[in-house]
C-alpha atoms as a PDB file:
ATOM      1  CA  UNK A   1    -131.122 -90.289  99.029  1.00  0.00           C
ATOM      2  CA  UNK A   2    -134.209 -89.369  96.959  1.00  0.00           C
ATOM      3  CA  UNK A   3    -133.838 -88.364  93.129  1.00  0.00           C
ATOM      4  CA  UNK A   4    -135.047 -84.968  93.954  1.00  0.00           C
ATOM      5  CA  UNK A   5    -132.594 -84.275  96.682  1.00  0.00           C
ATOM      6  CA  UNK A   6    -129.853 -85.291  94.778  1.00  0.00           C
ATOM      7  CA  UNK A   7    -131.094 -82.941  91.513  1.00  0.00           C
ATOM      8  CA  UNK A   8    -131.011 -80.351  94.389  1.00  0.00           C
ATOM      9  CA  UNK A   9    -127.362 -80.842  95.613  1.00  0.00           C
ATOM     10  CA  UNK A  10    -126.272 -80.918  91.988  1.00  0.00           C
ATOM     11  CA  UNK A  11    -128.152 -77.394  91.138  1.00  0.00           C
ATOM     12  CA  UNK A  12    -126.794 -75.937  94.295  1.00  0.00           C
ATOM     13  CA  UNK A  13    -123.060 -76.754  93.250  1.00  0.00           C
ATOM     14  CA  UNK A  14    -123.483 -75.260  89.734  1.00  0.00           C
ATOM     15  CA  UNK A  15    -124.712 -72.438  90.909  1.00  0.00           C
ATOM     16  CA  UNK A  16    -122.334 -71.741  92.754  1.00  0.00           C
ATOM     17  CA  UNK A  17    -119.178 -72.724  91.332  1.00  0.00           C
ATOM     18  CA  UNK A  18    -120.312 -71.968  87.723  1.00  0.00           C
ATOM     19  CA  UNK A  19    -121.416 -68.166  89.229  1.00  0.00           C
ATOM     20  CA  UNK A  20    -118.218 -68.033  90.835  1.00  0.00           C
ATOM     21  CA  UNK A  21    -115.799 -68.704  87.874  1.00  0.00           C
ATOM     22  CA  UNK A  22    -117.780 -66.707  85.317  1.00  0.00           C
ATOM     23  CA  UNK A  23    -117.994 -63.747  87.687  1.00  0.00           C
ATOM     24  CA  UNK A  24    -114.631 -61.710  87.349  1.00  0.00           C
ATOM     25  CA  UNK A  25    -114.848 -59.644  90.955  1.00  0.00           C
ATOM     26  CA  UNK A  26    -115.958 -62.524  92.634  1.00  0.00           C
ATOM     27  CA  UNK A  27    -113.533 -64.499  91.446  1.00  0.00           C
ATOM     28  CA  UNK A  28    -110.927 -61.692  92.543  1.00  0.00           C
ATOM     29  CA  UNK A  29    -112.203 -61.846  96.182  1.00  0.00           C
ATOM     30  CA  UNK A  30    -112.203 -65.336  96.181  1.00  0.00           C
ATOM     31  CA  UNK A  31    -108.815 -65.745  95.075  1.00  0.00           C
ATOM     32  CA  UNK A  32    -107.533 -64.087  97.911  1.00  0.00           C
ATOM     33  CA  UNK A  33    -108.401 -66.707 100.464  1.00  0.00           C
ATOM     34  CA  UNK A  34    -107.019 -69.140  98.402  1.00  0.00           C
ATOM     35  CA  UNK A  35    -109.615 -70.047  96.119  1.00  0.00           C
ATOM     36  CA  UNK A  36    -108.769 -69.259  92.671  1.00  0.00           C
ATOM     37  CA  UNK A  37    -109.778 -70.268  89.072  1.00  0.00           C
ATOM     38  CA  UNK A  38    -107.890 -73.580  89.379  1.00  0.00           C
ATOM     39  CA  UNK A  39    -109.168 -74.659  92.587  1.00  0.00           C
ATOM     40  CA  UNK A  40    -112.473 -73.736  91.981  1.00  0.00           C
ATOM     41  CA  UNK A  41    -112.100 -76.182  88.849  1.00  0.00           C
ATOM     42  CA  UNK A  42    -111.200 -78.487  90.915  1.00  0.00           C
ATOM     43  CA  UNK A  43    -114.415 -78.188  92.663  1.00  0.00           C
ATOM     44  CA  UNK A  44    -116.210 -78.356  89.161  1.00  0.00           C
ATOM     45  CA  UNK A  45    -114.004 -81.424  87.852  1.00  0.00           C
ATOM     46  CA  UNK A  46    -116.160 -83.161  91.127  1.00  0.00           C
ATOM     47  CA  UNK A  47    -119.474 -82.085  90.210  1.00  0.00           C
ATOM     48  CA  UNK A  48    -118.976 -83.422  86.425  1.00  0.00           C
ATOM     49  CA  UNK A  49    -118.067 -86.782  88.171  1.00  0.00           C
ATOM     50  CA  UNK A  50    -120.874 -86.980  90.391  1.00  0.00           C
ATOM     51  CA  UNK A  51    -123.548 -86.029  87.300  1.00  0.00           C
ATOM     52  CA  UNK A  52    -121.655 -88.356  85.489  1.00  0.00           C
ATOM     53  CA  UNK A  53    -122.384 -90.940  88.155  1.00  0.00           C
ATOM     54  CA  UNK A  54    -125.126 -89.986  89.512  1.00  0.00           C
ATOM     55  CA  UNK A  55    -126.493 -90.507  85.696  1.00  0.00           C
ATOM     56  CA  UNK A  56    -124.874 -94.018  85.084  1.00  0.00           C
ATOM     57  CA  UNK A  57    -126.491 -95.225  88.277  1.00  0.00           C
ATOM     58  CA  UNK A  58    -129.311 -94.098  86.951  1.00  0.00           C
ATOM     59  CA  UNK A  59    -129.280 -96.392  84.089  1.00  0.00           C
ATOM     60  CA  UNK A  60    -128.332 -99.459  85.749  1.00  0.00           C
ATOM     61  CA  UNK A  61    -130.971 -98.991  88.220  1.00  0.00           C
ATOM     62  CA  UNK A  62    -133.167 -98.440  84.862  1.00  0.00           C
ATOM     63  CA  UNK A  63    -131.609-101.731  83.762  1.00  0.00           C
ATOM     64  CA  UNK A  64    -132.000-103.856  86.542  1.00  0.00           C
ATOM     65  CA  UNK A  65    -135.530-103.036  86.532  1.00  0.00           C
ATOM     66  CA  UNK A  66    -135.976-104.198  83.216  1.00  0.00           C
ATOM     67  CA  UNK A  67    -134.113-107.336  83.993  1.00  0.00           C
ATOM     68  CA  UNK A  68    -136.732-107.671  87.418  1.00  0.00           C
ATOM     69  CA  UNK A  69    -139.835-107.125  84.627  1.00  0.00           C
ATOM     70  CA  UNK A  70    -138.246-110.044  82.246  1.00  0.00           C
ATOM     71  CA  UNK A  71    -137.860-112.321  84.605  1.00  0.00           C
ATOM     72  CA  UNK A  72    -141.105-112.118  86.144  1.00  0.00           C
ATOM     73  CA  UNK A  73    -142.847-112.324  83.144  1.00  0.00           C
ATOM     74  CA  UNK A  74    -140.698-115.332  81.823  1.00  0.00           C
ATOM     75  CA  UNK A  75    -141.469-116.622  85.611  1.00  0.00           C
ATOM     76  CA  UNK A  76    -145.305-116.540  85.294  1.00  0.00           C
ATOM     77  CA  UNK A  77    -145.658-118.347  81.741  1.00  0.00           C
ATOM     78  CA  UNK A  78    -143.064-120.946  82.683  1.00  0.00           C
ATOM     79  CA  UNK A  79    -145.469-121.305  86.090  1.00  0.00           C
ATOM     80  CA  UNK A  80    -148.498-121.626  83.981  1.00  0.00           C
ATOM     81  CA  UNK A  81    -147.038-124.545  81.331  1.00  0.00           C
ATOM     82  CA  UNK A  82    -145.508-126.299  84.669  1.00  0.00           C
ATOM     83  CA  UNK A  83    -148.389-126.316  86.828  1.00  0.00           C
ATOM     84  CA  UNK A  84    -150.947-127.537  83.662  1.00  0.00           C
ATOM     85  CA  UNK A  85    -148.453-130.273  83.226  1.00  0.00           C
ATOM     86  CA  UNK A  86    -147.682-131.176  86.947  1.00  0.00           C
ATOM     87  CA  UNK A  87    -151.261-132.013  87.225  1.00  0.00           C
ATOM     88  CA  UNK A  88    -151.519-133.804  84.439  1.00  0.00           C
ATOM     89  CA  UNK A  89    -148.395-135.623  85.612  1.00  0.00           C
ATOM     90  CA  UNK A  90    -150.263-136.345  88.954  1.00  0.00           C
ATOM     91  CA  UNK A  91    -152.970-138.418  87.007  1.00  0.00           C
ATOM     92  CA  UNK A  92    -150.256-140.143  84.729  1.00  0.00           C
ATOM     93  CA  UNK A  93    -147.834-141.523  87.455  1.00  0.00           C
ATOM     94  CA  UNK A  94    -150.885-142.402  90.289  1.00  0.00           C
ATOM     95  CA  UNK A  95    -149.044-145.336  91.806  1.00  0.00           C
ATOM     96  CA  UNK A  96    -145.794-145.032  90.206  1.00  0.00           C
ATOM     97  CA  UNK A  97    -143.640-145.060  92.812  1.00  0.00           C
ATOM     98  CA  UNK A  98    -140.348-144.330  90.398  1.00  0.00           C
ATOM     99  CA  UNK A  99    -141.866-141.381  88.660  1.00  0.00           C
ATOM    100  CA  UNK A 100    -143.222-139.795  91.796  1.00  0.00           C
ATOM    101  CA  UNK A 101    -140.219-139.727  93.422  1.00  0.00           C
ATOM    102  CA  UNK A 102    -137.940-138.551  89.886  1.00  0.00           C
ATOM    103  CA  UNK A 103    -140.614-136.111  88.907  1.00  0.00           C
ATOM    104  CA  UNK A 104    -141.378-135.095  92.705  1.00  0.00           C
ATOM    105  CA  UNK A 105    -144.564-135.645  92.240  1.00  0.00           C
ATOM    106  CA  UNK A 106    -145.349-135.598  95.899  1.00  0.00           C
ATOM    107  CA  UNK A 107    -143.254-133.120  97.213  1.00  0.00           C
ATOM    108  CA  UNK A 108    -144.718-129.444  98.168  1.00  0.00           C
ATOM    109  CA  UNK A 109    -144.760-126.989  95.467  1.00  0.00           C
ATOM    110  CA  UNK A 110    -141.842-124.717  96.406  1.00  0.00           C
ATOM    111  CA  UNK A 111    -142.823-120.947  95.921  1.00  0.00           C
ATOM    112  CA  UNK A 112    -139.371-119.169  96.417  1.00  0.00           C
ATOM    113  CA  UNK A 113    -137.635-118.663  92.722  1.00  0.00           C
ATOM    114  CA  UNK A 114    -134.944-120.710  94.062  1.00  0.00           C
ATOM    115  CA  UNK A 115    -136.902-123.823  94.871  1.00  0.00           C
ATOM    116  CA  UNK A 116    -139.188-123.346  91.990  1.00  0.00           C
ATOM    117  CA  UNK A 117    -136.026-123.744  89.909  1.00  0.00           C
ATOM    118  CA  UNK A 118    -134.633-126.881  91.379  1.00  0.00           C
ATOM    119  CA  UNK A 119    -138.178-128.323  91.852  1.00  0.00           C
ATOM    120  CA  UNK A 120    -138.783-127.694  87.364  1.00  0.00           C
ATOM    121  CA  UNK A 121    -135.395-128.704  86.538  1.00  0.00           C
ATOM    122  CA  UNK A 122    -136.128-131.785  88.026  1.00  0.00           C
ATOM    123  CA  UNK A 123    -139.235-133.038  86.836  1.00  0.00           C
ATOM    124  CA  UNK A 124    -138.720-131.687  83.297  1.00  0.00           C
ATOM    125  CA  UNK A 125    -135.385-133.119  83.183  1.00  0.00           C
ATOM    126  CA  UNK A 126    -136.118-136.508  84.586  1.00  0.00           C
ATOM    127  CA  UNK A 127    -139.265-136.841  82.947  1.00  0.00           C
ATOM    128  CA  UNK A 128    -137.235-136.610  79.683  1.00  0.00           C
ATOM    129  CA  UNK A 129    -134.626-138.804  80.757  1.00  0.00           C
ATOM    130  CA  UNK A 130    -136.552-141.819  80.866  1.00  0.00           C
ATOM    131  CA  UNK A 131    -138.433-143.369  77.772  1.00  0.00           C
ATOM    132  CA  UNK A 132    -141.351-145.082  79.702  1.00  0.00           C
ATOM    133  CA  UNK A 133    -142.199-142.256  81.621  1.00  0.00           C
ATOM    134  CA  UNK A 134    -141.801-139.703  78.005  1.00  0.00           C
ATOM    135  CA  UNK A 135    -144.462-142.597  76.619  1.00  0.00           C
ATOM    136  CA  UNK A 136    -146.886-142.409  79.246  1.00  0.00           C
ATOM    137  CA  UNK A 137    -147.001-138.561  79.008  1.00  0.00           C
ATOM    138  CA  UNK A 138    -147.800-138.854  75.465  1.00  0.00           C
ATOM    139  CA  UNK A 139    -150.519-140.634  76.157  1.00  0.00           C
ATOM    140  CA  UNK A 140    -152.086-137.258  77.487  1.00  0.00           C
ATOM    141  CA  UNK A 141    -150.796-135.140  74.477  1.00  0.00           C
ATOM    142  CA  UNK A 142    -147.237-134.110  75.684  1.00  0.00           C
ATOM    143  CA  UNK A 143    -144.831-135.829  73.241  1.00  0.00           C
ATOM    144  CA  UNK A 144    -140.727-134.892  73.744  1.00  0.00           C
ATOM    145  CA  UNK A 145    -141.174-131.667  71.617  1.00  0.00           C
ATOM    146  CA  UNK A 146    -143.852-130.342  73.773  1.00  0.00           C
ATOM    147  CA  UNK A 147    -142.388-131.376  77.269  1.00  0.00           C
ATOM    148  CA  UNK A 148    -138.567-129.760  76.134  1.00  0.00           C
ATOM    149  CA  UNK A 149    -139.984-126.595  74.968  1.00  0.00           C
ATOM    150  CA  UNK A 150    -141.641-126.178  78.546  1.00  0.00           C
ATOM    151  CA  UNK A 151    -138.211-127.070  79.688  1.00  0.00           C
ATOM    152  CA  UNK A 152    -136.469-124.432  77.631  1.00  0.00           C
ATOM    153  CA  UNK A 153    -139.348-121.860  79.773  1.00  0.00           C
ATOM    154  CA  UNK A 154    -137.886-122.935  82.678  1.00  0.00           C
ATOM    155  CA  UNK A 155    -134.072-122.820  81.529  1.00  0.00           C
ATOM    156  CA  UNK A 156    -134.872-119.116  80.331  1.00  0.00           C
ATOM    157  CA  UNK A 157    -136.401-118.347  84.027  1.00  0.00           C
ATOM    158  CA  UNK A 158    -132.970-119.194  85.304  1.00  0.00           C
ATOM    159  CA  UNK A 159    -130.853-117.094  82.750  1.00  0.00           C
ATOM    160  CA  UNK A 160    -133.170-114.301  83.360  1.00  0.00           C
ATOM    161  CA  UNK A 161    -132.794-114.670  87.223  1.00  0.00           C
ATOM    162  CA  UNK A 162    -128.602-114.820  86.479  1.00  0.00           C
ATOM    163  CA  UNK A 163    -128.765-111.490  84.033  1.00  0.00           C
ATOM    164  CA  UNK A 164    -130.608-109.793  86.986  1.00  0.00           C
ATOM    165  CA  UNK A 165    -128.426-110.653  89.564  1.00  0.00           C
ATOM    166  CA  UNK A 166    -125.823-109.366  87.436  1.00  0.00           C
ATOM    167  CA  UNK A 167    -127.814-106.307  87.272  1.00  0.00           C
ATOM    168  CA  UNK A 168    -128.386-106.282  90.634  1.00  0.00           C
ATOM    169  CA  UNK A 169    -124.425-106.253  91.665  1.00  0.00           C
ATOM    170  CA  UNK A 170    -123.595-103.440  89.176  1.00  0.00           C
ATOM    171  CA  UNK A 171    -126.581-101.271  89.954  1.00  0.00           C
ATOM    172  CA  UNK A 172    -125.683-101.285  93.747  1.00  0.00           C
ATOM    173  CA  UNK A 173    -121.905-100.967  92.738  1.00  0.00           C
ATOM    174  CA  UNK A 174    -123.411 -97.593  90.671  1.00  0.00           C
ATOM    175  CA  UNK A 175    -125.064 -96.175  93.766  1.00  0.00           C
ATOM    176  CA  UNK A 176    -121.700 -96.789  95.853  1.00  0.00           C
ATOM    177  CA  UNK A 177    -119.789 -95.063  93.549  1.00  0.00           C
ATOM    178  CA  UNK A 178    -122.512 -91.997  92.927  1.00  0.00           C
ATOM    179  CA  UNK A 179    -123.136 -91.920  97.201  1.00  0.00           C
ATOM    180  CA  UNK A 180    -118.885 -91.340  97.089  1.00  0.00           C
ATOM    181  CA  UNK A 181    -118.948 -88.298  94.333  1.00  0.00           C
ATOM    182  CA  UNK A 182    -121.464 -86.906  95.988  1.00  0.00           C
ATOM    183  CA  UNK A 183    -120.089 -87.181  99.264  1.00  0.00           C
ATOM    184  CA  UNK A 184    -116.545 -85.674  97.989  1.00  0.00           C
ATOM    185  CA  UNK A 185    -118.823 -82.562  96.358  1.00  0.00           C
ATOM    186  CA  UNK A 186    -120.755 -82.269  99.253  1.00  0.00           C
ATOM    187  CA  UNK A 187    -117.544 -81.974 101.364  1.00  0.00           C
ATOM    188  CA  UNK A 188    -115.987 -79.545  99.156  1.00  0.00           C
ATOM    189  CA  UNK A 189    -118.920 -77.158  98.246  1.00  0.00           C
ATOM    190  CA  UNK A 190    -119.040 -77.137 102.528  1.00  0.00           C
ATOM    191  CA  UNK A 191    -115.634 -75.682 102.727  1.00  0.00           C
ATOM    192  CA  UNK A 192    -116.116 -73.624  99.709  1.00  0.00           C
ATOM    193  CA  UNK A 193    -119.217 -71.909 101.198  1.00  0.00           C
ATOM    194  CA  UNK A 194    -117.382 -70.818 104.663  1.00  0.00           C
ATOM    195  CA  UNK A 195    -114.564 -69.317 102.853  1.00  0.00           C
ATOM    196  CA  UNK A 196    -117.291 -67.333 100.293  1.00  0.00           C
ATOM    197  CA  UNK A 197    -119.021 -66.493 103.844  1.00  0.00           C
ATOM    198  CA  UNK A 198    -115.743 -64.835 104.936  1.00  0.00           C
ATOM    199  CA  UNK A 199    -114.384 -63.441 101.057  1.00  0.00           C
ATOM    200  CA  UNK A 200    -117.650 -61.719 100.297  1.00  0.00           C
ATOM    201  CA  UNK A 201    -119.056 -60.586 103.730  1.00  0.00           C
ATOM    202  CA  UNK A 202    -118.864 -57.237 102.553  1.00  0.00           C
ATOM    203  CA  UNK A 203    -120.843 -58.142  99.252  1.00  0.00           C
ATOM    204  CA  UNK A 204    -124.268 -59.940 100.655  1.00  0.00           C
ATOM    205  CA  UNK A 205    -125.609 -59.315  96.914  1.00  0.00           C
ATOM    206  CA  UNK A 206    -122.511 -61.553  95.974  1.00  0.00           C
ATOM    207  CA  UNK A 207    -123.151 -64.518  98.569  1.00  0.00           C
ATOM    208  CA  UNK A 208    -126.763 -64.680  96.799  1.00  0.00           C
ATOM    209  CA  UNK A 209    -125.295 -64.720  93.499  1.00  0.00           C
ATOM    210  CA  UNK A 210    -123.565 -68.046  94.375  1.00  0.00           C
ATOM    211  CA  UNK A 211    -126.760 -69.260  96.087  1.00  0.00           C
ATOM    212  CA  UNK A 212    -125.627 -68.792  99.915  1.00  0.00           C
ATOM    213  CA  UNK A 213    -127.889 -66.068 100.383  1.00  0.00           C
ATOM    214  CA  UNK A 214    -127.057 -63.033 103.231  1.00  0.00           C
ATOM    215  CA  UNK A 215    -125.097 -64.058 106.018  1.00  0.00           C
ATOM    216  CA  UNK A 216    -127.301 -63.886 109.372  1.00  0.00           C
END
């Protein structure tokens, strides 16, 4: 449901429930069909839980979003470090059958998030396993501080990718929750408009007042 059809459904029930309580002979005629100040309210009690929801969902949709933008941008400079120093790696180990297949030096570069992950982890965390292979790397300029802070990238992509999954779950878990309040209003304000229909058919002016406009 778009943003600007649910700002519609939530102007439509305040118009007419808010309209309908503040209005004294309305209210009267109303009441007579059963719906009186407190059940009215009880339409109203639904509308300020599905703004209330239909706001929060807003936020964690807002949220998530941010977490999306974070990740990608922690994605693309861990990418950059990793791809420099998988080349360089490439020249290092030619021949070396043990740090080709730790590092995974001839595997295919994985492009999904998930394989990227598993395919960093291990060649930053095997390269800095072994001594000999740490010393031939610093023979190109990446010493144990350099090659662990490119590791730390990499451990922040996959934090990043956890907090937006998280973000993920309780943004869709928002929209559930908002789709049911608005649901339940949208049921009530239904029932609520036949009975005005019927209450106030003598009273077009009064049916316009709420928003229903003139019977046809």
């Amino acid at each position: 449901m778009s943003t600007s059809m649910i700002d519609s459904q939530l102007l439509d029930a305040q118009l007419a429930i808010n309209n309908a309580l503040d209005d004294a002979d309305i209210l009267a005629d109303l009441s007579r069909f059963g719906y009186d100040a407190v059940k009215i309210n009880g339409g109203k009690a639904l509308l300020e839980q599905a703004e209330t929801l239909v706001e929060r969902q807003r936020v964690e949709y807002g949220e998530q979003y941010e977490a999306s933008e974070a990740l990608k941008q922690a994605h693309q400079t861990a990418d950059a470090a990793y791809d420099v120093t998988f080349k360089v790696a490439k020249v290092a180990f030619k021949g070396n059958k043990k740090a080709q297949h730790a590092m995974d030096l001839d595997g295919r570069r994985k492009r999904s998030l998930a394989g990227w992950l598993g395919q960093t982890q291990t060649f930053y965390n095997n390269l800095l396993t072994y001594p000999d292979l740490m010393a031939r790397m610093a023979t190109f300029g990446y010493d144990q501080v350099r090659l662990e802070s490119e590791r730390d990238l990499v451990a922040q992509v996959a934090r990043l990718n956890e907090q937006q999954e998280a973000e993920k779950g309780e943004a869709q878990e928002a929209t559930k929750q908002r789709d049911a309040a608005l649901e339940a209003l949208d049921e009530w304000l239904s029932d609520f408009k036949a009975i005005a229909e019927v209450a106030l058919i003598a009273s077009p002016q009064r049916l316009e007042k709420l928003g229903f406009g003139v019977i046809a």
